[in-house]
C-alpha atoms as a PDB file:
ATOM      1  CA  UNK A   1     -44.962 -22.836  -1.929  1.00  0.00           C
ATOM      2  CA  UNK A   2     -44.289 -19.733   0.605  1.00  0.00           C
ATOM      3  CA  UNK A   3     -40.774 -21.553   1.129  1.00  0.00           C
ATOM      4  CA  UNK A   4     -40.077 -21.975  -2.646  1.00  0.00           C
ATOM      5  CA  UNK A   5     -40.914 -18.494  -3.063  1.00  0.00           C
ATOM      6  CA  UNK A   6     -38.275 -17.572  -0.153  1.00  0.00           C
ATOM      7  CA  UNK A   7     -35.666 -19.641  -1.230  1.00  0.00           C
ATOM      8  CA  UNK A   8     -35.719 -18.229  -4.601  1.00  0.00           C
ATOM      9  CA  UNK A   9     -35.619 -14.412  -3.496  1.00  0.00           C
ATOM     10  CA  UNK A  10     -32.450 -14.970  -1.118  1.00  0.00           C
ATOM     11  CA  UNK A  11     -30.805 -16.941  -4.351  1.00  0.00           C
ATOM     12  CA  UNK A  12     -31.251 -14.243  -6.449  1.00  0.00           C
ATOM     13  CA  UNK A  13     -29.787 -11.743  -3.404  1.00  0.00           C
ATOM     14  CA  UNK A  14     -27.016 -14.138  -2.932  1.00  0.00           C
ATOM     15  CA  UNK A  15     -26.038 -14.236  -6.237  1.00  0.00           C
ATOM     16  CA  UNK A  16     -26.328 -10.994  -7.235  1.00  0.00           C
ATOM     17  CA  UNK A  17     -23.664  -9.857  -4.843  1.00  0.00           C
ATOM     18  CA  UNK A  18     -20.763 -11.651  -7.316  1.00  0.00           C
ATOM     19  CA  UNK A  19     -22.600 -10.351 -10.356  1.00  0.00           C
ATOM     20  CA  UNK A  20     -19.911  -8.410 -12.345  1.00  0.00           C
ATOM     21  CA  UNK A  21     -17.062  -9.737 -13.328  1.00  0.00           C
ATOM     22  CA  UNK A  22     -14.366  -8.868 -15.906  1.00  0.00           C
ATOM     23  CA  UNK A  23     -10.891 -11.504 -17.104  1.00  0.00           C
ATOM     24  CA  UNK A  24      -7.756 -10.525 -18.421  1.00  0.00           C
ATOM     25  CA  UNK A  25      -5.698 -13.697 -19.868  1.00  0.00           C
ATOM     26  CA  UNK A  26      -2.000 -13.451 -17.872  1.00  0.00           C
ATOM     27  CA  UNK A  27      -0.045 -15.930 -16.277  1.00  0.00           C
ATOM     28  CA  UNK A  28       2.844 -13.304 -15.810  1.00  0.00           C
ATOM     29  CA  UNK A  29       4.276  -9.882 -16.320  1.00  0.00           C
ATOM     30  CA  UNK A  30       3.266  -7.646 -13.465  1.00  0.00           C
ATOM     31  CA  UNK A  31      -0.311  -5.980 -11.694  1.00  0.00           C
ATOM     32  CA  UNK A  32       0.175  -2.886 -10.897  1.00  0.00           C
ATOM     33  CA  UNK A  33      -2.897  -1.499  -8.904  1.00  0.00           C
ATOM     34  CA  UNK A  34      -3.423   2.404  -7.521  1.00  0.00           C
ATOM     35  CA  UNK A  35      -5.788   3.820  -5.232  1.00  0.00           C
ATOM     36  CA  UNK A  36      -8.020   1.015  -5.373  1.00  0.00           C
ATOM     37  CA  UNK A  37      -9.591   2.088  -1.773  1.00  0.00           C
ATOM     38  CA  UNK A  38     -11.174  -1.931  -0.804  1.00  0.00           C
ATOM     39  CA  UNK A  39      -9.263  -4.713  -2.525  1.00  0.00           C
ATOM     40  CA  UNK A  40      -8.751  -8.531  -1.349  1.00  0.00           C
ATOM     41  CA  UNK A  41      -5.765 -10.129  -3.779  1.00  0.00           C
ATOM     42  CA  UNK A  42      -5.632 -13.964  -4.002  1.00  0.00           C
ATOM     43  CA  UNK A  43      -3.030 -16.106  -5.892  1.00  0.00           C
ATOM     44  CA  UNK A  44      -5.009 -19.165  -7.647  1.00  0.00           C
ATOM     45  CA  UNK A  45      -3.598 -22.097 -10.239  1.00  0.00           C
ATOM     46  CA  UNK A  46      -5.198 -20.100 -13.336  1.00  0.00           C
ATOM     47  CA  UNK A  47      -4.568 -17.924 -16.563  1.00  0.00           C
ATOM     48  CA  UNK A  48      -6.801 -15.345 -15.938  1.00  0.00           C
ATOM     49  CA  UNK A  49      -6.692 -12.615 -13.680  1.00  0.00           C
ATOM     50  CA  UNK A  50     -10.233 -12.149 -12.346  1.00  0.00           C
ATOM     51  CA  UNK A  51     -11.525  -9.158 -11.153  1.00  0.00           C
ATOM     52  CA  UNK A  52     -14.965  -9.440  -9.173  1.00  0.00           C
ATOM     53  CA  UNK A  53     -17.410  -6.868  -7.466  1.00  0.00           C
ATOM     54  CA  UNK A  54     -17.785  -8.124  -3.911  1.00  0.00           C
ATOM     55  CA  UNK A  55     -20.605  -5.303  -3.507  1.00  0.00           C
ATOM     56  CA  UNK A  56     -24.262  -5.546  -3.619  1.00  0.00           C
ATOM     57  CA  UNK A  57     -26.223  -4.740  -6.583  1.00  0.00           C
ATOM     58  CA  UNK A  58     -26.985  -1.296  -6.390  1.00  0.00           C
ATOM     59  CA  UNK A  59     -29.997   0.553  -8.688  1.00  0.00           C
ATOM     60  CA  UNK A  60     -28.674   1.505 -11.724  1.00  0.00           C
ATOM     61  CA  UNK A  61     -28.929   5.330 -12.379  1.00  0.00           C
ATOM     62  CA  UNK A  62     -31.019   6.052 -15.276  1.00  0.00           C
ATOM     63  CA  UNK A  63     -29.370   9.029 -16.420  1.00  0.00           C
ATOM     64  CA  UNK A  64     -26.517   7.326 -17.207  1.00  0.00           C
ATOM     65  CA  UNK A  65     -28.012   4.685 -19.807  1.00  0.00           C
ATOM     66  CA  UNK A  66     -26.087   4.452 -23.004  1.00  0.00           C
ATOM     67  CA  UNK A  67     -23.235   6.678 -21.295  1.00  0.00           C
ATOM     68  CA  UNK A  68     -19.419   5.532 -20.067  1.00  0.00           C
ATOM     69  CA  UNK A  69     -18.055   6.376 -16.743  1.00  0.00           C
ATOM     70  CA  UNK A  70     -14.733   8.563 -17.159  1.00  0.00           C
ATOM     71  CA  UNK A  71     -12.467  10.183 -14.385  1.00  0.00           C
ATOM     72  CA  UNK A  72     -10.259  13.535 -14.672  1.00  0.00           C
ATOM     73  CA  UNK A  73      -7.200  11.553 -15.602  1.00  0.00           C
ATOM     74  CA  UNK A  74      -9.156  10.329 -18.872  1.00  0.00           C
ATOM     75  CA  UNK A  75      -9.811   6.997 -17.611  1.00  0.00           C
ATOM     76  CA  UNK A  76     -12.529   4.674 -18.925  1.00  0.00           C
ATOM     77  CA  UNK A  77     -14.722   2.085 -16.373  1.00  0.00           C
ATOM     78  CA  UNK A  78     -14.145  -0.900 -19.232  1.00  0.00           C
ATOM     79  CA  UNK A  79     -14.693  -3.328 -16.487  1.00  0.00           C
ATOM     80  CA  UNK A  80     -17.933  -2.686 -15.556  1.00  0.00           C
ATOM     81  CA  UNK A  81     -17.143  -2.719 -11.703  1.00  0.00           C
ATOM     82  CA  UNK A  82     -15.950   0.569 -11.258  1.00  0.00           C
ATOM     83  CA  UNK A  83     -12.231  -0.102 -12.486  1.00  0.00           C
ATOM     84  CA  UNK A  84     -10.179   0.790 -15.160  1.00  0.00           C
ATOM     85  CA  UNK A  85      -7.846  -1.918 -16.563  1.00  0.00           C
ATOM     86  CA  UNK A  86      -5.315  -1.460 -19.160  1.00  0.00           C
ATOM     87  CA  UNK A  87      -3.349  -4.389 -20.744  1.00  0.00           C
ATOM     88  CA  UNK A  88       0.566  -2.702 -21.691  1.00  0.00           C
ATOM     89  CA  UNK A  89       2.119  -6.371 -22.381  1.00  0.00           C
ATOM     90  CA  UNK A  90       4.196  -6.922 -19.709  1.00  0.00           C
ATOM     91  CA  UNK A  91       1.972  -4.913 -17.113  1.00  0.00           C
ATOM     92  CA  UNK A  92      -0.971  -4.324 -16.408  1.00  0.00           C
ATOM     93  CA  UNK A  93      -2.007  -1.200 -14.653  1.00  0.00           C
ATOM     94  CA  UNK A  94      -5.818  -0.931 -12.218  1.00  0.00           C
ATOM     95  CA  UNK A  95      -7.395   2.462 -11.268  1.00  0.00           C
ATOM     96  CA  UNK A  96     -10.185   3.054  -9.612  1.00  0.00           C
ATOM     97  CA  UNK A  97     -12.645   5.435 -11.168  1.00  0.00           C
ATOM     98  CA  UNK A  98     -13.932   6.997  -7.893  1.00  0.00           C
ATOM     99  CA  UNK A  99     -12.031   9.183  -5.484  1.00  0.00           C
ATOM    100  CA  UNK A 100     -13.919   8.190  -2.731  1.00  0.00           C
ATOM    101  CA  UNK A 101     -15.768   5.352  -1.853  1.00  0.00           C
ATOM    102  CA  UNK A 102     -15.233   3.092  -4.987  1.00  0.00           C
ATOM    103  CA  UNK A 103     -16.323  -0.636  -5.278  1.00  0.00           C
ATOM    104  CA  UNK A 104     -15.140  -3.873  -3.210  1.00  0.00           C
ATOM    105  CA  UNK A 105     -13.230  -6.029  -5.292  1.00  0.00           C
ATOM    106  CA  UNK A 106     -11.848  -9.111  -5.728  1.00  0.00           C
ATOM    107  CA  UNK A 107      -8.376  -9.848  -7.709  1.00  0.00           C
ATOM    108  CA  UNK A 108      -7.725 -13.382  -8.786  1.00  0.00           C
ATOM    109  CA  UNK A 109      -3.914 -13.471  -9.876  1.00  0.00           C
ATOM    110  CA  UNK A 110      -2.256 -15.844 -11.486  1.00  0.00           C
ATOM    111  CA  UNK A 111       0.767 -17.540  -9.207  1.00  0.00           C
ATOM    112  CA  UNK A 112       3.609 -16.183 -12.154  1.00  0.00           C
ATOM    113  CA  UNK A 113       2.285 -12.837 -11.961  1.00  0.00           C
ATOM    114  CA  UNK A 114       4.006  -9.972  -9.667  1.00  0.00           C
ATOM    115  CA  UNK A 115       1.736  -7.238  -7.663  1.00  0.00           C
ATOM    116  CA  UNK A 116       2.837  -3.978  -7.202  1.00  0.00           C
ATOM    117  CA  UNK A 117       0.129  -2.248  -5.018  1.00  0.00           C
ATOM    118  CA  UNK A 118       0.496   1.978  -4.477  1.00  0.00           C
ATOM    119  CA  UNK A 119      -2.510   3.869  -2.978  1.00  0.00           C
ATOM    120  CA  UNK A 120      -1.616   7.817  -1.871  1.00  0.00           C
ATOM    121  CA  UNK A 121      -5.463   9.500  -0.856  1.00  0.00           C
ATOM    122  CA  UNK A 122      -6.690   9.700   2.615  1.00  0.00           C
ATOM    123  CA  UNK A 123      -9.767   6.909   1.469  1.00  0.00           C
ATOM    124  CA  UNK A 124      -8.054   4.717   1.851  1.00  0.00           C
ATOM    125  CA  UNK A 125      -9.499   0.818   3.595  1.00  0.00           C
ATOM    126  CA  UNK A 126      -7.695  -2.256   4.387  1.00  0.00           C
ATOM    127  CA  UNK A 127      -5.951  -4.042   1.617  1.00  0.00           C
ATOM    128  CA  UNK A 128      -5.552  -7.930   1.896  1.00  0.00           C
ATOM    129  CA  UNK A 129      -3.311 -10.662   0.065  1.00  0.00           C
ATOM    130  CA  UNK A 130      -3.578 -14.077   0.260  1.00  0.00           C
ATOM    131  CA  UNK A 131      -1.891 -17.298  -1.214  1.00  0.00           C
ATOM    132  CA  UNK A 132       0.119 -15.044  -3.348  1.00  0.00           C
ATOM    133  CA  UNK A 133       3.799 -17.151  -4.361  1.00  0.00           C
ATOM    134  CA  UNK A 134       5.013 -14.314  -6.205  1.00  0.00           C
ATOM    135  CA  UNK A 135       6.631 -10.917  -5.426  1.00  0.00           C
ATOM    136  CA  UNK A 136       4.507  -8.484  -3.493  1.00  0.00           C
ATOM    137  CA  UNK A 137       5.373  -4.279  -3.421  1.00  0.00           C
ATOM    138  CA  UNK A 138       3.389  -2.301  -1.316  1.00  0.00           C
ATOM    139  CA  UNK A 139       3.023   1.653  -0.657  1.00  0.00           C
ATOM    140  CA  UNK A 140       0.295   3.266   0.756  1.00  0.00           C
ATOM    141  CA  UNK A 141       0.150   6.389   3.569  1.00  0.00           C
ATOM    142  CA  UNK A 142      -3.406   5.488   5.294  1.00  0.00           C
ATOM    143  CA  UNK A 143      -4.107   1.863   4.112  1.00  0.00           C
ATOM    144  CA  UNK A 144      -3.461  -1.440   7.254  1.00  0.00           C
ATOM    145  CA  UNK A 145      -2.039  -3.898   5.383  1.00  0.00           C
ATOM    146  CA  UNK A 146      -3.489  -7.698   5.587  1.00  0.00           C
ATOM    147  CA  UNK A 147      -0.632 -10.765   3.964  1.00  0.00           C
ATOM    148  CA  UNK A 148      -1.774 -14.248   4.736  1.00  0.00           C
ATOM    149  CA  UNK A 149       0.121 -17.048   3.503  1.00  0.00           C
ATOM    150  CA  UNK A 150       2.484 -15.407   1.317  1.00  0.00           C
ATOM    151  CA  UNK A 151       6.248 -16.266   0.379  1.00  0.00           C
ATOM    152  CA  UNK A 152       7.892 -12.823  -0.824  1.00  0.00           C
ATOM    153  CA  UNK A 153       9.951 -11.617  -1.949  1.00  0.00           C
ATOM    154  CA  UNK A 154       8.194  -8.849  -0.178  1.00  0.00           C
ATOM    155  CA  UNK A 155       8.613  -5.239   0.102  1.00  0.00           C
ATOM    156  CA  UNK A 156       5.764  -2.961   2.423  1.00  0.00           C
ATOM    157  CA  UNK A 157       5.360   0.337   3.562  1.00  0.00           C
ATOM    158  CA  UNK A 158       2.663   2.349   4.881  1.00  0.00           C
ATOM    159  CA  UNK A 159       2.602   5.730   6.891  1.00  0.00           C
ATOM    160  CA  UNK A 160      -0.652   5.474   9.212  1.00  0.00           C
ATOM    161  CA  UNK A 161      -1.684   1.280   8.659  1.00  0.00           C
ATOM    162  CA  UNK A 162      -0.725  -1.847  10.746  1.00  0.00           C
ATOM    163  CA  UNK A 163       0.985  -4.596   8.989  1.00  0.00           C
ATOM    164  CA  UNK A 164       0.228  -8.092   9.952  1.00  0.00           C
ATOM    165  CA  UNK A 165       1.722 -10.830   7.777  1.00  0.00           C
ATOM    166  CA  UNK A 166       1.722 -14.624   7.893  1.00  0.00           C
ATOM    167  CA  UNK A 167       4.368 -15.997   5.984  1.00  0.00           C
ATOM    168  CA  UNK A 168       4.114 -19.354   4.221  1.00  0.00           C
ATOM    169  CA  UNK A 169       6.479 -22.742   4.856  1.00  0.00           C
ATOM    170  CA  UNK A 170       8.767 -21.190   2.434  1.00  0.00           C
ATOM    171  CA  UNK A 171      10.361 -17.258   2.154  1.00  0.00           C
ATOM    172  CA  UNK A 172      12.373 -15.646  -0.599  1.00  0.00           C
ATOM    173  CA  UNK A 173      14.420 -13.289  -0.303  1.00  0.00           C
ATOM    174  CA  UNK A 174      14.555  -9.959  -0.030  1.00  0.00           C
ATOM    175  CA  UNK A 175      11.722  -8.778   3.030  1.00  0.00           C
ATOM    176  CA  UNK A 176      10.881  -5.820   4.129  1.00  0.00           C
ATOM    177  CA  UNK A 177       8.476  -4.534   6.442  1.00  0.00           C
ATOM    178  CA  UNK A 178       8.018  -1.008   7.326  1.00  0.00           C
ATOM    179  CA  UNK A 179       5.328   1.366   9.171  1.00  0.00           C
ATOM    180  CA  UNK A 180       5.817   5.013  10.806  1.00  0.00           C
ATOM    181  CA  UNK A 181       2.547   4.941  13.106  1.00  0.00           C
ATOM    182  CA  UNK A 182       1.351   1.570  13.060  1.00  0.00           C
ATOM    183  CA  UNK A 183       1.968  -1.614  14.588  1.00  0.00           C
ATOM    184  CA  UNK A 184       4.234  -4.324  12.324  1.00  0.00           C
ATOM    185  CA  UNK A 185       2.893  -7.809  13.684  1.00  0.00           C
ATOM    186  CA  UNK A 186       5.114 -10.891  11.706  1.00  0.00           C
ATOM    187  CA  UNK A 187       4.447 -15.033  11.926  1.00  0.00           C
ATOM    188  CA  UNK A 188       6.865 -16.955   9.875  1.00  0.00           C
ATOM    189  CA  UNK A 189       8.553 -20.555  10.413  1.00  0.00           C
ATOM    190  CA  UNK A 190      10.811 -21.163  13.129  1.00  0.00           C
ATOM    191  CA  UNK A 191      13.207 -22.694  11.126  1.00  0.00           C
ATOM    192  CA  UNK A 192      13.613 -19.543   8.527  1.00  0.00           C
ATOM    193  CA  UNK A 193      17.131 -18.800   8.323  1.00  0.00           C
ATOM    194  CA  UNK A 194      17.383 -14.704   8.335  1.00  0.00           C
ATOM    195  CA  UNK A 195      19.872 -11.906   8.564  1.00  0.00           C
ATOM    196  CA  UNK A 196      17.132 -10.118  11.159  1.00  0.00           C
ATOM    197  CA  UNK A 197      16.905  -6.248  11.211  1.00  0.00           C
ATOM    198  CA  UNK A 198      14.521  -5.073  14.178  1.00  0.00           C
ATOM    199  CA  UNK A 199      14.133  -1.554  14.983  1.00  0.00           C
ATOM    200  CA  UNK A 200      11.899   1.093  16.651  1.00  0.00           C
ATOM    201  CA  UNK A 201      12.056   4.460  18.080  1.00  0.00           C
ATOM    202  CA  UNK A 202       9.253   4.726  20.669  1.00  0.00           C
ATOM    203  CA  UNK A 203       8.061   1.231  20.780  1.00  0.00           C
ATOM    204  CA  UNK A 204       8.883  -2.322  21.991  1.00  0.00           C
ATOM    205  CA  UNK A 205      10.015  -5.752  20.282  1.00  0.00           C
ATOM    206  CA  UNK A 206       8.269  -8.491  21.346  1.00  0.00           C
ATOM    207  CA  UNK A 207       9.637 -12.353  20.200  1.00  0.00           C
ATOM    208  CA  UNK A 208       8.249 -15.428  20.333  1.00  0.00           C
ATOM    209  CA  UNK A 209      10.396 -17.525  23.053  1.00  0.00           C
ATOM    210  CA  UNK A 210      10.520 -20.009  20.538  1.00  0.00           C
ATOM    211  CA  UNK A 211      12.482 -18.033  18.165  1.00  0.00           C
ATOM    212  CA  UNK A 212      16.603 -18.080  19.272  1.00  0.00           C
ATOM    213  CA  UNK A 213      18.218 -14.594  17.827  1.00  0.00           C
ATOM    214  CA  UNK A 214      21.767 -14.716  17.604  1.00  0.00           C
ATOM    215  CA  UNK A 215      22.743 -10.675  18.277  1.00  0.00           C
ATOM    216  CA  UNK A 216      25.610  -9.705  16.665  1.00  0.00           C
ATOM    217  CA  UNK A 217      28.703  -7.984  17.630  1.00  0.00           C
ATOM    218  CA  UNK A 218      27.489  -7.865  21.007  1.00  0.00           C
ATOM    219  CA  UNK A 219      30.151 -10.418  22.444  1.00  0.00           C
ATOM    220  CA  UNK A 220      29.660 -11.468  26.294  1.00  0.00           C
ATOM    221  CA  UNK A 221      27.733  -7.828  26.904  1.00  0.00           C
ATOM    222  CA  UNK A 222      23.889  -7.543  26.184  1.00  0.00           C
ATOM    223  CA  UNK A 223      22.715  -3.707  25.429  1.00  0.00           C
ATOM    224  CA  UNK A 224      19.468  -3.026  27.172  1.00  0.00           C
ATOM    225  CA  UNK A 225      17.236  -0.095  25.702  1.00  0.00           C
ATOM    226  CA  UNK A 226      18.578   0.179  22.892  1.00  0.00           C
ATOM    227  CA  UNK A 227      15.828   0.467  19.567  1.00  0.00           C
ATOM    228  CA  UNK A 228      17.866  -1.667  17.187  1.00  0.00           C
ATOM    229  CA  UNK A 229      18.232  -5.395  16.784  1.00  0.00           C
ATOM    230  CA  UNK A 230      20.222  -6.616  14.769  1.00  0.00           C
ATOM    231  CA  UNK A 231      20.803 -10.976  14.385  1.00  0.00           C
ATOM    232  CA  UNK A 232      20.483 -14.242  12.851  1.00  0.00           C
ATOM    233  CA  UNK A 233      17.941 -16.409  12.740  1.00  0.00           C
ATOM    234  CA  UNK A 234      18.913 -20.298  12.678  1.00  0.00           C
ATOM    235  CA  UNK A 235      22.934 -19.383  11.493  1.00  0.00           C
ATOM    236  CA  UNK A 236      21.676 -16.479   9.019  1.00  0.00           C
ATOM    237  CA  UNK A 237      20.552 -16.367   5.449  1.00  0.00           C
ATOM    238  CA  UNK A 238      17.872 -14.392   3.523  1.00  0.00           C
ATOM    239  CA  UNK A 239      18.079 -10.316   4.392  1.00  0.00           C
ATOM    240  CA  UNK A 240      14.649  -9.607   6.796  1.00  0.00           C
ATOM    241  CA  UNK A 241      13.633  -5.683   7.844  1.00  0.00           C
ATOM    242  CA  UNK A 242      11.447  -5.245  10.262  1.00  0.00           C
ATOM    243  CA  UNK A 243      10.624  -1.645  11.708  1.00  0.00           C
ATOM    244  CA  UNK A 244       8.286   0.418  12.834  1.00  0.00           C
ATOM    245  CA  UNK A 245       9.101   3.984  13.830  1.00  0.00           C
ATOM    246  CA  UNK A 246       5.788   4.980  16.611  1.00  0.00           C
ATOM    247  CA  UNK A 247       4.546   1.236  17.569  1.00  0.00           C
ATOM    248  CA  UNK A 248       5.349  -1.997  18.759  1.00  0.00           C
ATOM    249  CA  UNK A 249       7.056  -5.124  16.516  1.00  0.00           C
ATOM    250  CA  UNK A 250       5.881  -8.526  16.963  1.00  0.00           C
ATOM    251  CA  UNK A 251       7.775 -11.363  15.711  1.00  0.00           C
ATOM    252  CA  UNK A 252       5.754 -15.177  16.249  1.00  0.00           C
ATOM    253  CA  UNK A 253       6.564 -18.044  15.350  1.00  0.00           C
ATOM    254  CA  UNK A 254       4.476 -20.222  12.507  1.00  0.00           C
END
């Protein structure tokens, strides 16, 4: 009985960490998502996008029965999770309703469906993508930057973060990758056939051995400390930018 008793109790914890979520039918357009602080973005086979509190259940506050959160910039929490979502047709915008802090969520896109992610405060967290086949757009000053299985074409920048990406069997074109302080760390196949762009002022490249650059305009002479590379990969093709102004570049192969 005691164990019946148990099992029930962590069933109800367990699922009552996943228990808000709000659908918007879309299977394209664009999501255009700002100063969500904790996010994780996954591309799925559906028609919805899915947006899903990955926090515990906190105690409601009383006080606020029968009232509607709102934020400075007349916002409206119509998701229940903490976000506001509005629906323009071909985009759909996400703002979080709290400065600071601010909910753990969950995004569910659709595979037709383009992200455009921006995020500009200093409360900032990581921000992750994953299985996205679609076009990606990032900008964020304090905010590392987490891409997993993704094709492009992709487009990143951050001021303080890391970027680590893990491209998929297949790129498109264009990518670019770009950090001031933090480290840009890249995995992709070694048969992707780039126009590579490598540079950094005050840190190092570092390249799979696996991975044969062909340096151009550099004839029979090699240049040695110099903070720009740039090359083909496998005879050339889509346009690749890697750079990171204070750190180190990594470039691995899949």
């Amino acid at each position: 009985m005691k164990k019946q008793i148990l099992s029930i109790v962590l069933l109800v914890v367990a699922t009552g960490v996943f228990a808000q979520e709000y659908k918007l039918p879309k299977t394209s357009g664009k999501l255009m998502i700002s100063e969500v602080n904790n996010v994780t973005i996954e591309g799925y086979d559906g028609k919805e996008i899915v947006f899903s509190s990955m926090d515990e259940v906190k105690e409601k506050d009383k006080r606020a029965e029968g009232l509607r959160a709102i934020s400075a910039m007349g916002l409206e929490d119509n998701t229940g999770i903490g976000l506001s979502v509005k629906d323009n047709g071909n985009n759909v915008e996400v703002y979080q309703m709290k400065k600071m802090d601010g909910p753990k969520v969950k995004i569910l896109v659709p595979k037709g469906v383009s992200i455009l992610y921006s995020h500009s405060s200093p409360y900032g967290n990581s921000v992750k993508f994953k299985n996205v086949a679609n076009e990606i757009e990032i900008s964020t000053l304090h905010n590392s930057v987490h891409l997993d299985n993704v094709t492009g074409p992709l487009m990143v920048k951050t001021v303080h973060g890391s970027i680590d990406v893990i491209f998929g069997n297949t790129i498109s074109n264009p990518i670019s990758i770009v950090s001031v302080h933090g480290a840009v760390d890249v995995t992709l196949p070694a048969t992707t056939k780039a126009n590579l762009s490598m540079s950094t002022s005050w840190g190092e490249m570092f390249v799979d051995p696996a991975i044969k650059i062909e340096f151009d305009g550099q004839g029979e002479w090699k240049k040695y400390g110099s903070n720009k590379v740039n090359g083909k990969l496998n005879g050339g093709g889509l346009e690749m930018q890697l750079s990171s102004t204070h750190n180190n570049i990594y470039l691995r192969k899949k």
